[in-house]
Structures are given as C-alpha cells and as structure tokens.
PDB file of N, CA and C in Angstrom:
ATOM      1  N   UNK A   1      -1.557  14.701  12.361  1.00  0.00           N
ATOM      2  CA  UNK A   1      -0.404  14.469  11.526  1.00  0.00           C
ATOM      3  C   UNK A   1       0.029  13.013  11.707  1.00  0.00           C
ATOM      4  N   UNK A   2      -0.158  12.251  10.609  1.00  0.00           N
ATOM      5  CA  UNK A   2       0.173  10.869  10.916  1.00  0.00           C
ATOM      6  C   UNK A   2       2.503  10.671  10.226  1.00  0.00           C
ATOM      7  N   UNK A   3       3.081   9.566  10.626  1.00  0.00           N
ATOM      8  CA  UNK A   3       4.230   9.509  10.280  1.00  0.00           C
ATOM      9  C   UNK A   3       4.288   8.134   9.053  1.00  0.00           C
ATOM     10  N   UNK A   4       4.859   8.650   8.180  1.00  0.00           N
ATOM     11  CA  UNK A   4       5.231   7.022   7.674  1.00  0.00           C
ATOM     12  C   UNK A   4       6.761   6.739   7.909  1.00  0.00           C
ATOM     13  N   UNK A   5       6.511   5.497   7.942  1.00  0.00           N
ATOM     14  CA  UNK A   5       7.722   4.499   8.557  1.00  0.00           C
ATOM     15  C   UNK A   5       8.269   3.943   7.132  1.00  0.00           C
ATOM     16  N   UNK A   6       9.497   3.565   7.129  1.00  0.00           N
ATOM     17  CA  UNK A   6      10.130   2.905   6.020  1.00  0.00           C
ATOM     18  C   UNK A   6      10.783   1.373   6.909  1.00  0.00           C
ATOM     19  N   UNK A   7      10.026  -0.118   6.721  1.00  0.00           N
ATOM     20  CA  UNK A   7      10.695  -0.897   6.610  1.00  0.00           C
ATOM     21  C   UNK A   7      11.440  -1.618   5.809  1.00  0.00           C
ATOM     22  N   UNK A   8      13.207  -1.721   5.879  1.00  0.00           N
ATOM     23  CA  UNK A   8      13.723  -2.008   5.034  1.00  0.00           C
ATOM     24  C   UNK A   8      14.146  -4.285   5.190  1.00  0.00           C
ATOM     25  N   UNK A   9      13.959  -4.516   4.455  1.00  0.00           N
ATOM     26  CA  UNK A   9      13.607  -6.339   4.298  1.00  0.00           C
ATOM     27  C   UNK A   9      15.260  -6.440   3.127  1.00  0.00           C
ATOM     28  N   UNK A  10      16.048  -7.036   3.898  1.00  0.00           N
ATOM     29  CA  UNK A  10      17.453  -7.091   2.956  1.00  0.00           C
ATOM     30  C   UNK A  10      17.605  -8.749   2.781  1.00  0.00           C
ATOM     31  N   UNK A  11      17.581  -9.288   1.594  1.00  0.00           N
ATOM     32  CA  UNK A  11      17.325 -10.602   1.543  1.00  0.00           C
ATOM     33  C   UNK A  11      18.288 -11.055   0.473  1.00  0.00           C
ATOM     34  N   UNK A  12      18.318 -12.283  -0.243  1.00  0.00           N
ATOM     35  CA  UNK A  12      19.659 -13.128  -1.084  1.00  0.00           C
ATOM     36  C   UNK A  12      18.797 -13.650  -1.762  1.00  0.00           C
ATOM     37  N   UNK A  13      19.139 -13.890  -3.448  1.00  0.00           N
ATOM     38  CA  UNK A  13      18.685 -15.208  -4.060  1.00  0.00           C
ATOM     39  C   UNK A  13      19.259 -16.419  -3.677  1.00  0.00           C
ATOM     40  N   UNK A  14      18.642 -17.475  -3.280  1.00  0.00           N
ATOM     41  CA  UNK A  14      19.499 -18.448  -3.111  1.00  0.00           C
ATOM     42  C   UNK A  14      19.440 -19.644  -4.154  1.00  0.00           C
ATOM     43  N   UNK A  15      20.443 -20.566  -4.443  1.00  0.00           N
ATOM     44  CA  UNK A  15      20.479 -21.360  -5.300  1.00  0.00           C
ATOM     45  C   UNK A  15      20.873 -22.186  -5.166  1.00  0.00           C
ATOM     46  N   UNK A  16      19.997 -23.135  -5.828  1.00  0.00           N
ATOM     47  CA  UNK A  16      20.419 -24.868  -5.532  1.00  0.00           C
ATOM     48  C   UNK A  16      20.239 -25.415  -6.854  1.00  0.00           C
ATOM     49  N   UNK A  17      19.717 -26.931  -6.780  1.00  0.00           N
ATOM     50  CA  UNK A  17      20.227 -27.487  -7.579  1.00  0.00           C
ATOM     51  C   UNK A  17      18.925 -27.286  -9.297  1.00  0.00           C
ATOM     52  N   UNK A  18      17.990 -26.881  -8.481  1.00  0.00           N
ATOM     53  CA  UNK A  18      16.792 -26.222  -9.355  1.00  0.00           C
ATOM     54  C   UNK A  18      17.190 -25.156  -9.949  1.00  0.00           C
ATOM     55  N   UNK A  19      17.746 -24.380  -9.379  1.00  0.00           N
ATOM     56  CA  UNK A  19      18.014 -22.480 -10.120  1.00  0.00           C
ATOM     57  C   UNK A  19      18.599 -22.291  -8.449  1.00  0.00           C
ATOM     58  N   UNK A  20      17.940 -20.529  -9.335  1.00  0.00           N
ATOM     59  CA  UNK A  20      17.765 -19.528  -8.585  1.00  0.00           C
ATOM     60  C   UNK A  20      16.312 -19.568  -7.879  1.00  0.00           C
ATOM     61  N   UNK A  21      16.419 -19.702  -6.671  1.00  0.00           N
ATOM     62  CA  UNK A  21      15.051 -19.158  -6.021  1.00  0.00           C
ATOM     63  C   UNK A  21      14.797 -17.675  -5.251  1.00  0.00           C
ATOM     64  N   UNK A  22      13.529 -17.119  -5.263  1.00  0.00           N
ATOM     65  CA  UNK A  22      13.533 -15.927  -4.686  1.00  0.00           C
ATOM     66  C   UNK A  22      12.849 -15.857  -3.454  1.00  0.00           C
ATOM     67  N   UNK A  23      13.357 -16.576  -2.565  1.00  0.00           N
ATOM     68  CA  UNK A  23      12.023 -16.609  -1.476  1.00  0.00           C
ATOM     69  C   UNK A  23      12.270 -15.520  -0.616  1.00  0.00           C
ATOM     70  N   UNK A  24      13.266 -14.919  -0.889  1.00  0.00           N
ATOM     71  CA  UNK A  24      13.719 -13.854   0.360  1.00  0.00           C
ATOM     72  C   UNK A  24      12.081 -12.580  -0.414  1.00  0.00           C
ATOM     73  N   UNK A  25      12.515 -12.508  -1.447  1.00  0.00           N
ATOM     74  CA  UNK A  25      11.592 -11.753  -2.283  1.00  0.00           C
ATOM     75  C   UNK A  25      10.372 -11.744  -2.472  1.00  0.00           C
ATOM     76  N   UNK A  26       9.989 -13.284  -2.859  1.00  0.00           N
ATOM     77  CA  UNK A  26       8.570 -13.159  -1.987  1.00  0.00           C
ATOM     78  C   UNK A  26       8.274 -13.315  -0.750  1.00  0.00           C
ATOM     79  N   UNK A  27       8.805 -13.324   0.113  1.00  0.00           N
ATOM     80  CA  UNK A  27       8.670 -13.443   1.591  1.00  0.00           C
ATOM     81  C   UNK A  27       8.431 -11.636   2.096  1.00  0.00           C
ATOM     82  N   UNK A  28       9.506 -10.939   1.247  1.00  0.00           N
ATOM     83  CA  UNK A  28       9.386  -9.528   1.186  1.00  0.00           C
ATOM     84  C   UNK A  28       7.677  -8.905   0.668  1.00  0.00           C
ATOM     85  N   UNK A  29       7.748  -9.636  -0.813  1.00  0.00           N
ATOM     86  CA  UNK A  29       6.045  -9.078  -1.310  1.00  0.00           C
ATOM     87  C   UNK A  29       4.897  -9.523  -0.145  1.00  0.00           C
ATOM     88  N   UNK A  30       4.999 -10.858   0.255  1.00  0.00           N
ATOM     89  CA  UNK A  30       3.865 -11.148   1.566  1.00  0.00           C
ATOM     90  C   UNK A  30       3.691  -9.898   2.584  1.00  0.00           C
ATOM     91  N   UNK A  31       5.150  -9.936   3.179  1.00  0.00           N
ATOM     92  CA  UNK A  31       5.072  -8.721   4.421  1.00  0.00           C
ATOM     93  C   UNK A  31       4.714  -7.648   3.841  1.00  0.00           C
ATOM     94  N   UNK A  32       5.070  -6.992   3.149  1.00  0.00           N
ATOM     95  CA  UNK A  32       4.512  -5.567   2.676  1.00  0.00           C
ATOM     96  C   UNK A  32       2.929  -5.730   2.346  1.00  0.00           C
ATOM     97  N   UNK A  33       2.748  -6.859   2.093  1.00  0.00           N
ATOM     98  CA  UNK A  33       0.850  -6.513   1.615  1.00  0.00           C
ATOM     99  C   UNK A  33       0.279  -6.836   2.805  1.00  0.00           C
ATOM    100  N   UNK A  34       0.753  -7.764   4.108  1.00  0.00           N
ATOM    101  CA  UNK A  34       0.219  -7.492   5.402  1.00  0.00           C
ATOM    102  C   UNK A  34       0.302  -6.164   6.178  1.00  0.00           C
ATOM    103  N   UNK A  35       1.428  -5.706   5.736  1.00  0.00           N
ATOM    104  CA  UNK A  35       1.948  -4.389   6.665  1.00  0.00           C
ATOM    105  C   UNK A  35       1.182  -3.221   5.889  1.00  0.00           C
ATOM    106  N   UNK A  36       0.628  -3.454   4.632  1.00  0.00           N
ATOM    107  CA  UNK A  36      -0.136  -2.528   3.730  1.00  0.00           C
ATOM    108  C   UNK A  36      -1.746  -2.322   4.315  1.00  0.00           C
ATOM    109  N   UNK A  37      -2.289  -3.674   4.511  1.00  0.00           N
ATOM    110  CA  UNK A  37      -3.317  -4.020   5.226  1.00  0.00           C
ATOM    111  C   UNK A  37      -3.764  -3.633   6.510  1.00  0.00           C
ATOM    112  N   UNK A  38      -2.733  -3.841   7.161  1.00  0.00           N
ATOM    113  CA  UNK A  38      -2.903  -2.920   8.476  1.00  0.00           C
ATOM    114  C   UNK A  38      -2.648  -1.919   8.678  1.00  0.00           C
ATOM    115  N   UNK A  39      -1.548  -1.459   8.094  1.00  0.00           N
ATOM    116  CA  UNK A  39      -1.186  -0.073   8.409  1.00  0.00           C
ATOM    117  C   UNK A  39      -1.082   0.871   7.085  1.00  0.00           C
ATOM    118  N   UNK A  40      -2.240   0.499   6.393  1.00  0.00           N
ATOM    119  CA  UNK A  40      -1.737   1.340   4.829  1.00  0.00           C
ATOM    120  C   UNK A  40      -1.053   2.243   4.578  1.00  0.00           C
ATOM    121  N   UNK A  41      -1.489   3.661   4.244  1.00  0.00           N
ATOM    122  CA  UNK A  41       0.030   4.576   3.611  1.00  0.00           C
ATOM    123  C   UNK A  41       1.041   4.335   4.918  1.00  0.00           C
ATOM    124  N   UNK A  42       0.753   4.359   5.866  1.00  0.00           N
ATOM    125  CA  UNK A  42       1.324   4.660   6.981  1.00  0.00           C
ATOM    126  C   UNK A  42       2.811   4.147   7.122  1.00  0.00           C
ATOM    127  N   UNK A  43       3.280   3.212   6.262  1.00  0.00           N
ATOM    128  CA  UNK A  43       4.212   2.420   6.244  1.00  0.00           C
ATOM    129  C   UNK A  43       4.398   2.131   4.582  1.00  0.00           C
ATOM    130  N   UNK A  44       5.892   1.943   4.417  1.00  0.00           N
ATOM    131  CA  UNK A  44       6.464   1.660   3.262  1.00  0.00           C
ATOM    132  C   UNK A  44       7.691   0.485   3.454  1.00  0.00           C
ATOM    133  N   UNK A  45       7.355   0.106   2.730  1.00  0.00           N
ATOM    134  CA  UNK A  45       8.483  -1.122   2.364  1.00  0.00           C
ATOM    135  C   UNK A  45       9.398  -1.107   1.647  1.00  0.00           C
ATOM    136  N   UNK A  46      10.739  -1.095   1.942  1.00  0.00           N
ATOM    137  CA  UNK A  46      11.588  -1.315   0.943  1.00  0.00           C
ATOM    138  C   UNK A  46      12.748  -2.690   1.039  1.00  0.00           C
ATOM    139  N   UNK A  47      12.595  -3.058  -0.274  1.00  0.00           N
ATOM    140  CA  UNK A  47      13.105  -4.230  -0.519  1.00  0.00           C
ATOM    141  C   UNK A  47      14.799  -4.388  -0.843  1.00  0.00           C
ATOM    142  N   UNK A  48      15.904  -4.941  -0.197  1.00  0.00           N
ATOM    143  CA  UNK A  48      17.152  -4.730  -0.807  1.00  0.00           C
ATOM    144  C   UNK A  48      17.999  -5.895  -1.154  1.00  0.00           C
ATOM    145  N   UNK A  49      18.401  -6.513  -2.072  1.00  0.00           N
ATOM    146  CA  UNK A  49      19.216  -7.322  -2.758  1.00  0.00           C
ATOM    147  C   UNK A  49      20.343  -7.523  -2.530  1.00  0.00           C
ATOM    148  N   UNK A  50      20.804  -8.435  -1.406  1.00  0.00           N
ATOM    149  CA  UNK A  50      22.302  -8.571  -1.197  1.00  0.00           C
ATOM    150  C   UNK A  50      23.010  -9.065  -2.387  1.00  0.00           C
ATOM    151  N   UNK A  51      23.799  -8.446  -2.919  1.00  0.00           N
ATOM    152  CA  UNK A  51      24.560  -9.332  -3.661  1.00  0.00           C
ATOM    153  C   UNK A  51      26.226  -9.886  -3.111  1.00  0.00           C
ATOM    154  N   UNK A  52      26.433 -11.142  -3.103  1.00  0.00           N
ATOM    155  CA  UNK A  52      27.245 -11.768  -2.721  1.00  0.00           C
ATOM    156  C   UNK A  52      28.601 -11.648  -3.984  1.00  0.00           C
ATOM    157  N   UNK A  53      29.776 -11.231  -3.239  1.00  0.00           N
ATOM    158  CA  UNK A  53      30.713 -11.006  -3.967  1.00  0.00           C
ATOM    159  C   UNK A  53      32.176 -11.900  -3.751  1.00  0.00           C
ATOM    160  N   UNK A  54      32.554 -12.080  -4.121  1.00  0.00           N
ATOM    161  CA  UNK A  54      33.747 -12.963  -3.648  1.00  0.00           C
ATOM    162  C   UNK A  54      35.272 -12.664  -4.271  1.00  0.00           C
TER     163      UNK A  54
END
C-alpha cells in the first residue's frame, strides 16, 4: 500500500515596473515536475495564490 502526499507551494504575483510576473508559479510548475519525476503518483502538488488585500 503506497501513500500519496499533498505538497502545498503558496506563492504571490509580483509586480514591477514590467507587469505582473509569475515566478512564484513557475517556480511551483518546476517543483512539481521534479517531485513528479522522482516520486510520481506518489505525491501531488498543489499550487495556492495569495492574494494581497488591503
């Protein structure tokens, strides 16, 4: 009986003087296709979107 794991990756768009950038997001897609690679079904990724409120 194997377990899968849920890692959760909580990240921000950040923005400057270019835009919006997403690096939290792809930094998220990288890890999940390493963590896919090694540990296939075995692990899941989930990705979450801070949104900043003021």
């Amino acid at each position: 009986m194997s377990t899968t794991i849920t890692v959760a990756i909580v990240g921000a768009p950040i923005a400057c003087a270019e835009g919006v950038k997403e690096t939290w997001r792809e930094l998220a897609d990288w890890a999940a296709a390493q963590l896919r690679t090694r540990y296939g079904d075995q692990v899941q990724v989930a990705y979450y979107e801070r949104n900043r409120r003021m």
